[in-house]
N, C-alpha and C. Protein backbone atom coordinates (compact mmCIF):
# COMPACT_ATOMS: atom_id res chain seq x y z
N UNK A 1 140.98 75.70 100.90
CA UNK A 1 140.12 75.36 102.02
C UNK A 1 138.67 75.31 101.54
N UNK A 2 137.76 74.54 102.05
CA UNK A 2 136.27 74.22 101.85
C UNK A 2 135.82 75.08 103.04
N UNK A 3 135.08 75.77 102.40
CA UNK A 3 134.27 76.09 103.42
C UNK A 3 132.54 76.31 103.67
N UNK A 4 131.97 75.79 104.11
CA UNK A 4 130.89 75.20 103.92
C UNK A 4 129.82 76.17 104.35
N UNK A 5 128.59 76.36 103.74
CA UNK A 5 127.29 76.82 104.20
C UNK A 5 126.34 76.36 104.62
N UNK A 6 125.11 76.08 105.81
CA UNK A 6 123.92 75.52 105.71
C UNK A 6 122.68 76.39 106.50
N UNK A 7 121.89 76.45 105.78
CA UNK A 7 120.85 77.07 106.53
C UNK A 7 119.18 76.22 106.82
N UNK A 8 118.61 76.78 107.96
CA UNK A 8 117.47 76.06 108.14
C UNK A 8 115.97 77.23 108.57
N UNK A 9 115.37 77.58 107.70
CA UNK A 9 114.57 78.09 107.54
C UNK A 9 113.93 78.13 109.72
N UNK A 10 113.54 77.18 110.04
CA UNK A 10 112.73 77.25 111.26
C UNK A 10 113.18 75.96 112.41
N UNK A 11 113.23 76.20 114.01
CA UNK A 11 114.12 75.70 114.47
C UNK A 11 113.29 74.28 114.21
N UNK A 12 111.77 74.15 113.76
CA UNK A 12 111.45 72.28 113.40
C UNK A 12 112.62 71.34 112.72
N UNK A 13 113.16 72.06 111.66
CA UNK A 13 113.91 72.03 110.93
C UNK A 13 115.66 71.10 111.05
N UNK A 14 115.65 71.32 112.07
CA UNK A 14 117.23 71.36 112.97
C UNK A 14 117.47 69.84 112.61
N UNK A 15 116.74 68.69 111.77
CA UNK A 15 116.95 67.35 111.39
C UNK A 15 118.15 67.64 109.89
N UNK A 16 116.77 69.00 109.44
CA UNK A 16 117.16 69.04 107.98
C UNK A 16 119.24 70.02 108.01
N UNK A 17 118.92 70.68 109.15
CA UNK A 17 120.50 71.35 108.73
C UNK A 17 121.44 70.66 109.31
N UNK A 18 121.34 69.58 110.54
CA UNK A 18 121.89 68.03 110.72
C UNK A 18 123.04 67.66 109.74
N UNK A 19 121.68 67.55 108.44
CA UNK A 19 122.09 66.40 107.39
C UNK A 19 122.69 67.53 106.72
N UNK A 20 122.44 68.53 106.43
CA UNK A 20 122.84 69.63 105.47
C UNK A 20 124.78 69.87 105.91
N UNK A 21 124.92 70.20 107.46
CA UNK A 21 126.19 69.88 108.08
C UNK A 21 127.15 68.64 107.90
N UNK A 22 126.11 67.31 107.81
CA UNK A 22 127.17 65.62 107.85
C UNK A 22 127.51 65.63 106.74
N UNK A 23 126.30 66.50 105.69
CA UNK A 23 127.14 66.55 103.73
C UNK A 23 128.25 67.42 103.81
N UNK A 24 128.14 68.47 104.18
CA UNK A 24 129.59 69.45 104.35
C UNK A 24 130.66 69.00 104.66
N UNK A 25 130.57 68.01 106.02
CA UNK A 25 131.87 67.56 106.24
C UNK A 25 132.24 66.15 105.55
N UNK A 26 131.18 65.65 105.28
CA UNK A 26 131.55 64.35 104.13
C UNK A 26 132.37 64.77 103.12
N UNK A 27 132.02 66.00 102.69
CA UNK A 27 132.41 66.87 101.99
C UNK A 27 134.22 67.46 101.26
N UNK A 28 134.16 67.60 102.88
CA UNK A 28 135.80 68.21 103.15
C UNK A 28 135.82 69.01 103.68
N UNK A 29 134.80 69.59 103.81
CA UNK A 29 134.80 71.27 104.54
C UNK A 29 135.09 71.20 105.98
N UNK A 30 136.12 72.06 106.01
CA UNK A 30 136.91 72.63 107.15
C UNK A 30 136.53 73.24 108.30
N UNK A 31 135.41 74.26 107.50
CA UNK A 31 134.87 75.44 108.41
C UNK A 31 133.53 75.57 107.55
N UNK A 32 132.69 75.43 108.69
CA UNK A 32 131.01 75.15 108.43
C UNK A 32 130.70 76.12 109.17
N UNK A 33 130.17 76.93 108.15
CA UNK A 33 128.94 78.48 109.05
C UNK A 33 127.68 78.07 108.89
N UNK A 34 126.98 77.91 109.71
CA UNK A 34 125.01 77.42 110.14
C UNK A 34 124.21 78.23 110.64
N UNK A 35 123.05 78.63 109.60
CA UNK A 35 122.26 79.14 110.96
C UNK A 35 120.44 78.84 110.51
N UNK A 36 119.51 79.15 111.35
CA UNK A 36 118.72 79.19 111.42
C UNK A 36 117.77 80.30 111.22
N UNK A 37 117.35 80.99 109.77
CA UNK A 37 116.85 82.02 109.39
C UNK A 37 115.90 81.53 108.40
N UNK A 38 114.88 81.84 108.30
CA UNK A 38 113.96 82.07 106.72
C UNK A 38 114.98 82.94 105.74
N UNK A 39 114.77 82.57 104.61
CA UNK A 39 115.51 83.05 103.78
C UNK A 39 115.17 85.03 102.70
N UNK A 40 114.32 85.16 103.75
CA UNK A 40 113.77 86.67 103.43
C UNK A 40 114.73 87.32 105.17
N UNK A 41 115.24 86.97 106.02
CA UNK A 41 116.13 87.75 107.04
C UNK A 41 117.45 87.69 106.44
N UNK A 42 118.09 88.59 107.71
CA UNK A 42 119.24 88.92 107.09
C UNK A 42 120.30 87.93 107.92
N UNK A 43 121.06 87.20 107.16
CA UNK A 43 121.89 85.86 107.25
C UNK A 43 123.03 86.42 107.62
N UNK A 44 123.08 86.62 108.87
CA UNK A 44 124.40 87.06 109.66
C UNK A 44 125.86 85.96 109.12
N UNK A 45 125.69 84.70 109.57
CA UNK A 45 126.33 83.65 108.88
C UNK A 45 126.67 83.52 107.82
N UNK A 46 125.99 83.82 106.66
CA UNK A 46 126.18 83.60 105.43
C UNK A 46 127.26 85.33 105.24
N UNK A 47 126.67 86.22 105.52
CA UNK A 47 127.75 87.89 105.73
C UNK A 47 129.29 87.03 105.84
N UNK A 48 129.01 86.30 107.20
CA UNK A 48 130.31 85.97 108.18
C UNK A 48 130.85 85.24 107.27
N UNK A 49 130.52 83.95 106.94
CA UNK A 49 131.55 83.27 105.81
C UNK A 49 131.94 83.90 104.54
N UNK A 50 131.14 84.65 103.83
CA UNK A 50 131.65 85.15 102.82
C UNK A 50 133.03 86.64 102.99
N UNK A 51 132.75 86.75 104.65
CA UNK A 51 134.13 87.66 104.62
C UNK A 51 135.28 86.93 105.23
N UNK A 52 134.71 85.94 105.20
CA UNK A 52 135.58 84.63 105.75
C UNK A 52 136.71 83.81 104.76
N UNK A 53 135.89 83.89 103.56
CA UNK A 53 136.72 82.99 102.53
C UNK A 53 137.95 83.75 101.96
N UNK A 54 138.79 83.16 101.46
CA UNK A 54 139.86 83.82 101.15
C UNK A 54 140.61 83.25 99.17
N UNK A 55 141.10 83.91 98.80
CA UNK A 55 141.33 83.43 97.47
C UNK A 55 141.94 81.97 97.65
N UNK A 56 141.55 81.29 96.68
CA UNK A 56 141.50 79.98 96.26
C UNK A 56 140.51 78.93 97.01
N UNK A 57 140.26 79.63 97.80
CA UNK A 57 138.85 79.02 98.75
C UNK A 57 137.53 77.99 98.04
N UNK A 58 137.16 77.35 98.38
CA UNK A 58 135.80 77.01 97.20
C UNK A 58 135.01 77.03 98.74
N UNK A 59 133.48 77.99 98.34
CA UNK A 59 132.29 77.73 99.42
C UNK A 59 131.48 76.45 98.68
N UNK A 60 131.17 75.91 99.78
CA UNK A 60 130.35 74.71 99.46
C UNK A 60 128.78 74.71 100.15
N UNK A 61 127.97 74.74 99.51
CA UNK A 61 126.46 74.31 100.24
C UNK A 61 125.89 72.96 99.52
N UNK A 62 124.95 72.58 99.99
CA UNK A 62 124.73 71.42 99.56
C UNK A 62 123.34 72.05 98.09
N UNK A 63 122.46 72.87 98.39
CA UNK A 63 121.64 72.92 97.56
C UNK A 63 121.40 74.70 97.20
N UNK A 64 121.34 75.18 95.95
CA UNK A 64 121.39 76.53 95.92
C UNK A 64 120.44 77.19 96.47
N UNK A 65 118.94 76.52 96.82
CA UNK A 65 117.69 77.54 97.89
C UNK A 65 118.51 77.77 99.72
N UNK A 66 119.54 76.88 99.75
CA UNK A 66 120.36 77.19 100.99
C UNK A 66 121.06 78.42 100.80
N UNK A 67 121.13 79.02 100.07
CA UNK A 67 122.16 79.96 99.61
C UNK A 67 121.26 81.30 99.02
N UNK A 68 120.66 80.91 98.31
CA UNK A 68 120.37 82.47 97.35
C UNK A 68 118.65 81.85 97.59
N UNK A 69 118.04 83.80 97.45
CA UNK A 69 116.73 83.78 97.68
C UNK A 69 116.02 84.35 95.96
N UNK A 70 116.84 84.19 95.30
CA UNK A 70 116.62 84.22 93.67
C UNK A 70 117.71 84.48 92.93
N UNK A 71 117.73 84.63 91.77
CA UNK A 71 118.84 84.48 90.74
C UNK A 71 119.84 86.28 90.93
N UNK A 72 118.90 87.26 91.17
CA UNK A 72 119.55 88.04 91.32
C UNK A 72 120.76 88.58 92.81
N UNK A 73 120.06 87.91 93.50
CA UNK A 73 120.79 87.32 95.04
C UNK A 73 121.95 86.19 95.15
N UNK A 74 121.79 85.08 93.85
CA UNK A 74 122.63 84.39 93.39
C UNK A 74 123.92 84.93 93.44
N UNK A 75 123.81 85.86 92.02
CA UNK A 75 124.71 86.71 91.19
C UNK A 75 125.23 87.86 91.99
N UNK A 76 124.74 88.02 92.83
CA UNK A 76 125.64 89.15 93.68
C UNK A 76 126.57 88.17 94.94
N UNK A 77 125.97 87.32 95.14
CA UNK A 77 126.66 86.81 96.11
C UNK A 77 128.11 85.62 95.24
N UNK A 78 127.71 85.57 94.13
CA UNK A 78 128.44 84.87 93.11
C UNK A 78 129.51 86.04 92.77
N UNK A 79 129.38 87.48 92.74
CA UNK A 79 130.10 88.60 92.41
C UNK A 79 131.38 88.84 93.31
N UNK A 80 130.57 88.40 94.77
CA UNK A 80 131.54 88.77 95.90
C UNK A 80 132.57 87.69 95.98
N UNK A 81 131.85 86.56 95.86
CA UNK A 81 133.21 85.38 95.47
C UNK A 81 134.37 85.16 94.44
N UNK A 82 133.72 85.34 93.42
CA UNK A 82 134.84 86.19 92.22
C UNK A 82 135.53 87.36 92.27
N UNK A 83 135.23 88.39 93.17
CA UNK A 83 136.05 89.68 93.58
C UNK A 83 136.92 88.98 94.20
N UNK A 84 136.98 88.07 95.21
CA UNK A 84 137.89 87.51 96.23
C UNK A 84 138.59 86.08 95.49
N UNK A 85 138.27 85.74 95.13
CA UNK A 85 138.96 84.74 93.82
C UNK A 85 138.73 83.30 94.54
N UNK A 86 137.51 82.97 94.69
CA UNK A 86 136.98 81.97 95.55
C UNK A 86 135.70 81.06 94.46
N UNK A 87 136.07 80.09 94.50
CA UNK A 87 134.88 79.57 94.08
C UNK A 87 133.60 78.76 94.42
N UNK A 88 132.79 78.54 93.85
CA UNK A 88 131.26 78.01 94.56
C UNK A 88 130.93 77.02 94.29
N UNK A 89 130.65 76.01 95.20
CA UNK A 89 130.77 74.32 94.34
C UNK A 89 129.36 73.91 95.33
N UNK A 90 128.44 73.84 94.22
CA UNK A 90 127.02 73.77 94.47
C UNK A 90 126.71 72.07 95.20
N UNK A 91 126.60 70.63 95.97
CA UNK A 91 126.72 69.71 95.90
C UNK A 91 125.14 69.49 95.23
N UNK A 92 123.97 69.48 95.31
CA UNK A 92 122.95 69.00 94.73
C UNK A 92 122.51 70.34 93.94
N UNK A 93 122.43 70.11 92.30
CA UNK A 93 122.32 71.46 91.42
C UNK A 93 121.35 70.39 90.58
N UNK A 94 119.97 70.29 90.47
CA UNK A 94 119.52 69.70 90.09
C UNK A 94 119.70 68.10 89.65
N UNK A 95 120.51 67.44 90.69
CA UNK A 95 120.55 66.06 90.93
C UNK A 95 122.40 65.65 90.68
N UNK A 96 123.34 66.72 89.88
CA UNK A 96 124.38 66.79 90.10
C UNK A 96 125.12 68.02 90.49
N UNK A 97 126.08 67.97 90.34
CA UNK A 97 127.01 68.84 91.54
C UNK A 97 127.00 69.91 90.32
N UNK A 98 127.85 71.05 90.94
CA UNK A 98 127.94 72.06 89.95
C UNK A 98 129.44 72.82 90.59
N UNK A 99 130.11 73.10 90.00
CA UNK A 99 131.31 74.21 90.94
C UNK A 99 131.78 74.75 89.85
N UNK A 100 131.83 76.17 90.19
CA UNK A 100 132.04 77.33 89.05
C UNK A 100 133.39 77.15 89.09
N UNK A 101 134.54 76.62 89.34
CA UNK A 101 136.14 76.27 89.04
C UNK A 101 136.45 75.72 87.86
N UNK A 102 135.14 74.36 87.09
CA UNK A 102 135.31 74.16 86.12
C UNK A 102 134.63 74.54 85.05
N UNK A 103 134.94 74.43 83.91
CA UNK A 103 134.03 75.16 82.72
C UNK A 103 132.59 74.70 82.55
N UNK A 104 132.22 74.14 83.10
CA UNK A 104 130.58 73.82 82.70
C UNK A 104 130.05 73.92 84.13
N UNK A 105 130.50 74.34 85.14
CA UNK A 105 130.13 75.72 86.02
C UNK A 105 130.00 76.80 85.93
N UNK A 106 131.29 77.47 85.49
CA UNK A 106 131.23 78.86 85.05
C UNK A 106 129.88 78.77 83.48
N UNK A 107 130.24 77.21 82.59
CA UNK A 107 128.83 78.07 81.79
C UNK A 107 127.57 77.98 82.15
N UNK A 108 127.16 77.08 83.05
CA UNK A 108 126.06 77.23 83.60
C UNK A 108 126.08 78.43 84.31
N UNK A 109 127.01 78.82 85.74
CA UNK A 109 126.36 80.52 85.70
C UNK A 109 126.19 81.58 84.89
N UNK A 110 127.01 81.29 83.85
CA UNK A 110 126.98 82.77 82.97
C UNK A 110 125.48 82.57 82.01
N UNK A 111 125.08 81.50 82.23
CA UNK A 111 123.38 81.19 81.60
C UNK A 111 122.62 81.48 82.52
N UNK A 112 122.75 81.60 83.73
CA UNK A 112 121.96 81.86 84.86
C UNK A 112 122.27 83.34 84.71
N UNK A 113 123.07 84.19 84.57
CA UNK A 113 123.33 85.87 84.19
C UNK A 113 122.66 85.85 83.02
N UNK A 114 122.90 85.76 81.60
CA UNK A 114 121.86 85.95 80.65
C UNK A 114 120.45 85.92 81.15
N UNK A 115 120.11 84.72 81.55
CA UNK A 115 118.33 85.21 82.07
C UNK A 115 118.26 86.18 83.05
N UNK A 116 119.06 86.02 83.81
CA UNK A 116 118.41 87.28 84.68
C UNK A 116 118.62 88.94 84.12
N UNK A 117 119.83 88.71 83.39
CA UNK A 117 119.82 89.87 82.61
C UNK A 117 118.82 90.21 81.79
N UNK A 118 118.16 89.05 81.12
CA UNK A 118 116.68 88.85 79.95
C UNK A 118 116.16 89.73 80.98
N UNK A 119 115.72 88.88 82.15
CA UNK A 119 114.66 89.26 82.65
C UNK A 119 114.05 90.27 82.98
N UNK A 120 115.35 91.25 83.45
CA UNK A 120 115.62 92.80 83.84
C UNK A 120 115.03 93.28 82.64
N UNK A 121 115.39 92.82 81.78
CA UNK A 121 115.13 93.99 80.68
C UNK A 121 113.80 93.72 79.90
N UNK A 122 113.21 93.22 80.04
CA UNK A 122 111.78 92.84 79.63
C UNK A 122 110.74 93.36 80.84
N UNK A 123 111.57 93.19 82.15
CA UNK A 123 110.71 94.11 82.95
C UNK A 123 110.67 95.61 82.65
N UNK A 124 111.75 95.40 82.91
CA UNK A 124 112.02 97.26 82.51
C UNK A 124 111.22 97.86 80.67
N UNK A 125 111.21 97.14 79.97
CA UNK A 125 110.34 97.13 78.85
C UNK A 125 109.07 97.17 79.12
N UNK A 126 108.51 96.29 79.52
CA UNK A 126 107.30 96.40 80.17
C UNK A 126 106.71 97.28 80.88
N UNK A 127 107.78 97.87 81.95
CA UNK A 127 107.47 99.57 82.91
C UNK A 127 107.76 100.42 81.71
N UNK A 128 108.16 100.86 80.84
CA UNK A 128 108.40 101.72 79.76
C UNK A 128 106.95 101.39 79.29
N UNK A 129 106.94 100.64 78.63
CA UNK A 129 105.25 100.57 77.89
C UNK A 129 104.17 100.94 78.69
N UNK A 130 103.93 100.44 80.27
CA UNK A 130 102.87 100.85 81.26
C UNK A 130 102.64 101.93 81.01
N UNK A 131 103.94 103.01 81.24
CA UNK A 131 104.05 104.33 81.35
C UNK A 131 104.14 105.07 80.58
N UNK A 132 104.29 104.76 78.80
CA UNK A 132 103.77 105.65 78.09
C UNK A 132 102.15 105.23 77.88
N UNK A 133 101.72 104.38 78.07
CA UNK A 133 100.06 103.91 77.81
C UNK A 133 99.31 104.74 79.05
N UNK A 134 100.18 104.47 80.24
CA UNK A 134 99.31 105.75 81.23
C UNK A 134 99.36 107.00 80.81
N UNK A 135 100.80 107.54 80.44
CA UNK A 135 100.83 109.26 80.34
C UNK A 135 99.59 109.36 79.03
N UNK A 136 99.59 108.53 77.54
CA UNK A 136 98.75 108.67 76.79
C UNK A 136 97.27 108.49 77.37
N UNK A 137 96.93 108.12 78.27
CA UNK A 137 95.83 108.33 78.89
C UNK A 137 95.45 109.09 79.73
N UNK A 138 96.64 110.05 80.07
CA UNK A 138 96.21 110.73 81.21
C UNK A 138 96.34 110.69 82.69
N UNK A 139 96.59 109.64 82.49
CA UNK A 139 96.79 108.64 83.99
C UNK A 139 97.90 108.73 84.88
N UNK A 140 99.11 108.85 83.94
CA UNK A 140 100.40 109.04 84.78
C UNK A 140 100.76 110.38 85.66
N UNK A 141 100.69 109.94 86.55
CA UNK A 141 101.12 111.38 87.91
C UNK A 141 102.85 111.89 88.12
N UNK A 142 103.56 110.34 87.72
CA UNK A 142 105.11 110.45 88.59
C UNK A 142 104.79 110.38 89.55
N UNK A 143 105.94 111.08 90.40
CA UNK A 143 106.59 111.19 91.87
C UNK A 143 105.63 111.83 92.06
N UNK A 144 105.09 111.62 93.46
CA UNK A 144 104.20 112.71 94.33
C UNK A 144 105.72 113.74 94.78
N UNK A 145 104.42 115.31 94.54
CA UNK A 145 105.86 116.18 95.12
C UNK A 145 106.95 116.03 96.30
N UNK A 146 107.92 116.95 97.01
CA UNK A 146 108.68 116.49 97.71
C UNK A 146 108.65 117.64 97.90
N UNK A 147 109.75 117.72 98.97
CA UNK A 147 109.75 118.95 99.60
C UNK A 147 110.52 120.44 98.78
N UNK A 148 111.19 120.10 98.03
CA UNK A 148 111.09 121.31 97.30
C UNK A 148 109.92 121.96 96.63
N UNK A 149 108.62 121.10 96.50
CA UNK A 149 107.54 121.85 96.36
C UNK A 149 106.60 122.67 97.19
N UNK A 150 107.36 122.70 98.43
CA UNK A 150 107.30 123.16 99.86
C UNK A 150 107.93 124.20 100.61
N UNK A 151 109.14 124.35 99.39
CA UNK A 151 110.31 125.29 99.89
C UNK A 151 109.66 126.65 100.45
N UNK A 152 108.87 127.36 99.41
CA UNK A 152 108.74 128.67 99.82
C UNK A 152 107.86 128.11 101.55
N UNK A 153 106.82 127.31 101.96
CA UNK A 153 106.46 127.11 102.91
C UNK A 153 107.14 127.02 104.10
N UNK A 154 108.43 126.41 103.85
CA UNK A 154 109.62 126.06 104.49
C UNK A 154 110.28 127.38 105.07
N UNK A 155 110.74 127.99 104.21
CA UNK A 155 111.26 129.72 104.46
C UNK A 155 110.33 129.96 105.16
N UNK A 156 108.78 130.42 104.94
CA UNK A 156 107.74 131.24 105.87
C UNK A 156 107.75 130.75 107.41
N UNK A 157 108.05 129.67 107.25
CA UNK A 157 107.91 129.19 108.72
C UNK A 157 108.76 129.40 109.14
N UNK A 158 110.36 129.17 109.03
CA UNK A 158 111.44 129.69 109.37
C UNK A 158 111.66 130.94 110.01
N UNK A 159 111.17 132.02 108.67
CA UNK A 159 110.81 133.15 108.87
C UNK A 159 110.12 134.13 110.17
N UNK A 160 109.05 132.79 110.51
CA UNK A 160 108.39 133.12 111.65
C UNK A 160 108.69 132.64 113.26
N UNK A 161 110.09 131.85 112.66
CA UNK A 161 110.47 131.39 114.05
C UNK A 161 110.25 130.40 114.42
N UNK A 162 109.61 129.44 113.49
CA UNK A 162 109.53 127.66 113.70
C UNK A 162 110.98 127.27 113.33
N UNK A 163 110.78 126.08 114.29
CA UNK A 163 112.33 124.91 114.39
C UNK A 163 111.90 124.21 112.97
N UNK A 164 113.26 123.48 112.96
CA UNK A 164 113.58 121.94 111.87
C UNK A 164 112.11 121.07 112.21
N UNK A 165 112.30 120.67 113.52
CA UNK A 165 110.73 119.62 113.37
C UNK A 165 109.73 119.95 113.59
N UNK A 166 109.49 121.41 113.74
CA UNK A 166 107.88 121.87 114.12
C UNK A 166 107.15 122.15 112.66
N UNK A 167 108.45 122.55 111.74
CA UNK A 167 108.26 122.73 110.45
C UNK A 167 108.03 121.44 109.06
N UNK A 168 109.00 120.47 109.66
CA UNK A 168 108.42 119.39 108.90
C UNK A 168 107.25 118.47 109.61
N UNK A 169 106.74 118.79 111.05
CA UNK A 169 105.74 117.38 111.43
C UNK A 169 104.35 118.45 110.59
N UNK A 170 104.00 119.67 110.41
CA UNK A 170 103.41 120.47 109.67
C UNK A 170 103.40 120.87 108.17
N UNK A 171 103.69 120.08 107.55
CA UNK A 171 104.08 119.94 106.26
C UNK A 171 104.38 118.49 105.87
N UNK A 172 104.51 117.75 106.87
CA UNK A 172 105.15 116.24 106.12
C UNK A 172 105.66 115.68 105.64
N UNK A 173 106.57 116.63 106.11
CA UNK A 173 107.94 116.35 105.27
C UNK A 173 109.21 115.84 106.32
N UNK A 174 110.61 115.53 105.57
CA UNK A 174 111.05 114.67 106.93
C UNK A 174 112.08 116.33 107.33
N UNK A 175 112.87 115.78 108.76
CA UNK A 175 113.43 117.36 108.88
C UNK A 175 114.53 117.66 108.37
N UNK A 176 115.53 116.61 107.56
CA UNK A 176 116.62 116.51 106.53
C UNK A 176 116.11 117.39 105.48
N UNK A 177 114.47 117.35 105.19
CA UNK A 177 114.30 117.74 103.88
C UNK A 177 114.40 119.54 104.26
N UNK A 178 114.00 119.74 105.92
CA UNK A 178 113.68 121.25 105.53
C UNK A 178 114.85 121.93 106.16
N UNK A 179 116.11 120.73 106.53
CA UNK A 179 117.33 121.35 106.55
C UNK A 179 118.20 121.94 105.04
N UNK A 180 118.14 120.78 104.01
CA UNK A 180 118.33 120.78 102.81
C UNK A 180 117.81 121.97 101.99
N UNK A 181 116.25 122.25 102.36
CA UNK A 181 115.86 123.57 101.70
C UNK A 181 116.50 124.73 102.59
N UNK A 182 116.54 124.87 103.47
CA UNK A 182 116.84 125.48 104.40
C UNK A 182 118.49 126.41 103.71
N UNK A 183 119.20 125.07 103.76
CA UNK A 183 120.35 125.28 102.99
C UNK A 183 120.90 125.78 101.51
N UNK A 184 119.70 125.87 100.64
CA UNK A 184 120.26 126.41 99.61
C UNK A 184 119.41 127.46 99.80
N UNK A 185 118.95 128.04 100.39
CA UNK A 185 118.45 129.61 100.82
C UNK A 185 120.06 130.15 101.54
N UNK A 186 121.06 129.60 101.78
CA UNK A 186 121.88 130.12 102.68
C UNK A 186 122.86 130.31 101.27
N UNK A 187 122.92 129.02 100.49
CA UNK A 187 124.19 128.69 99.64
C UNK A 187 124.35 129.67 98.72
């Protein structure tokens, strides 16, 4: 079964997911999930079809910014389709089609995983270097404390007969935290 995706950023829009829908079913697709979201909300539709598809399934969208809000959003949503044994057949992937069923799909995504994998790790290289160049300067703080640096404060108040939230809106802390301390004074 085809089953199709389209999204439209803002309801001006409703020309562009139209045409995004007449490609789906030009398409073949069976079952077309649509909706109308910017692509930073959370895509109820896009949830819905992907618990929708079923093995041997191929999802179809017409262009991958319909679908993923970067490469790492890609690859997870590319993860959940391969857990379920479904594949993803891109129709406009830079001017031709793309569907991870055949081999120069699957190698184009697994080149789209190498960079983003690069990428991770050059960031993360990069926060490693920040942070020994701050601590060598002096500069690096870490974590601001938490409430175990609060504990004994936590007990005194207790002690004196303050509640869970009279004790954390006075300290600033949340009231999980001064249940948690709370609790290994008991344990």
């Amino acid at each position: 079964m085809l089953v199709g995706y389209c999204r439209s950023s803002t309801s001006e829009q409703i020309a562009g997911l139209e045409a995004q829908e007449r490609q789906l079913l030009a398409t073949g697709c069976t079952k077309i999930m649509r909706e109308m979201v910017s692509s930073v909300a959370v895509r109820l539709q896009l949830d819905a079809a992907l618990d929708f598809v079923r093995e041997g399934d191929v999802f179809v969208v017409t262009r991958l910014d319909r679908l993923a809000r970067s490469t790492t959003d890609l690859l997870s949503i590319v993860g959940k389709l391969e857990a379920k044994g479904v594949g993803l057949r891109i129709l406009d992937f830079g001017g031709s089609e793309m569907d991870t069923k055949s081999p120069s799909g699957r190698m184009l995504l697994t080149m789209f995983a190498a960079v983003a994998e690069f990428e991770r790790s050059v960031m993360l290289s990069r926060q490693r270097d920040g942070i020994a160049k701050a601590k060598a300067a002096g500069k690096y703080r870490g974590r601001a404390p938490t409430a175990r640096a609060k504990a004994q404060q936590v007990r005194a108040m207790r002690d004196a007969g303050a509640g869970a939230s009279e004790i954390a809106a006075a300290l600033g802390i949340g009231r999980a935290s001064v249940y948690r301390v709370l609790a290994k004074v008991v344990a």
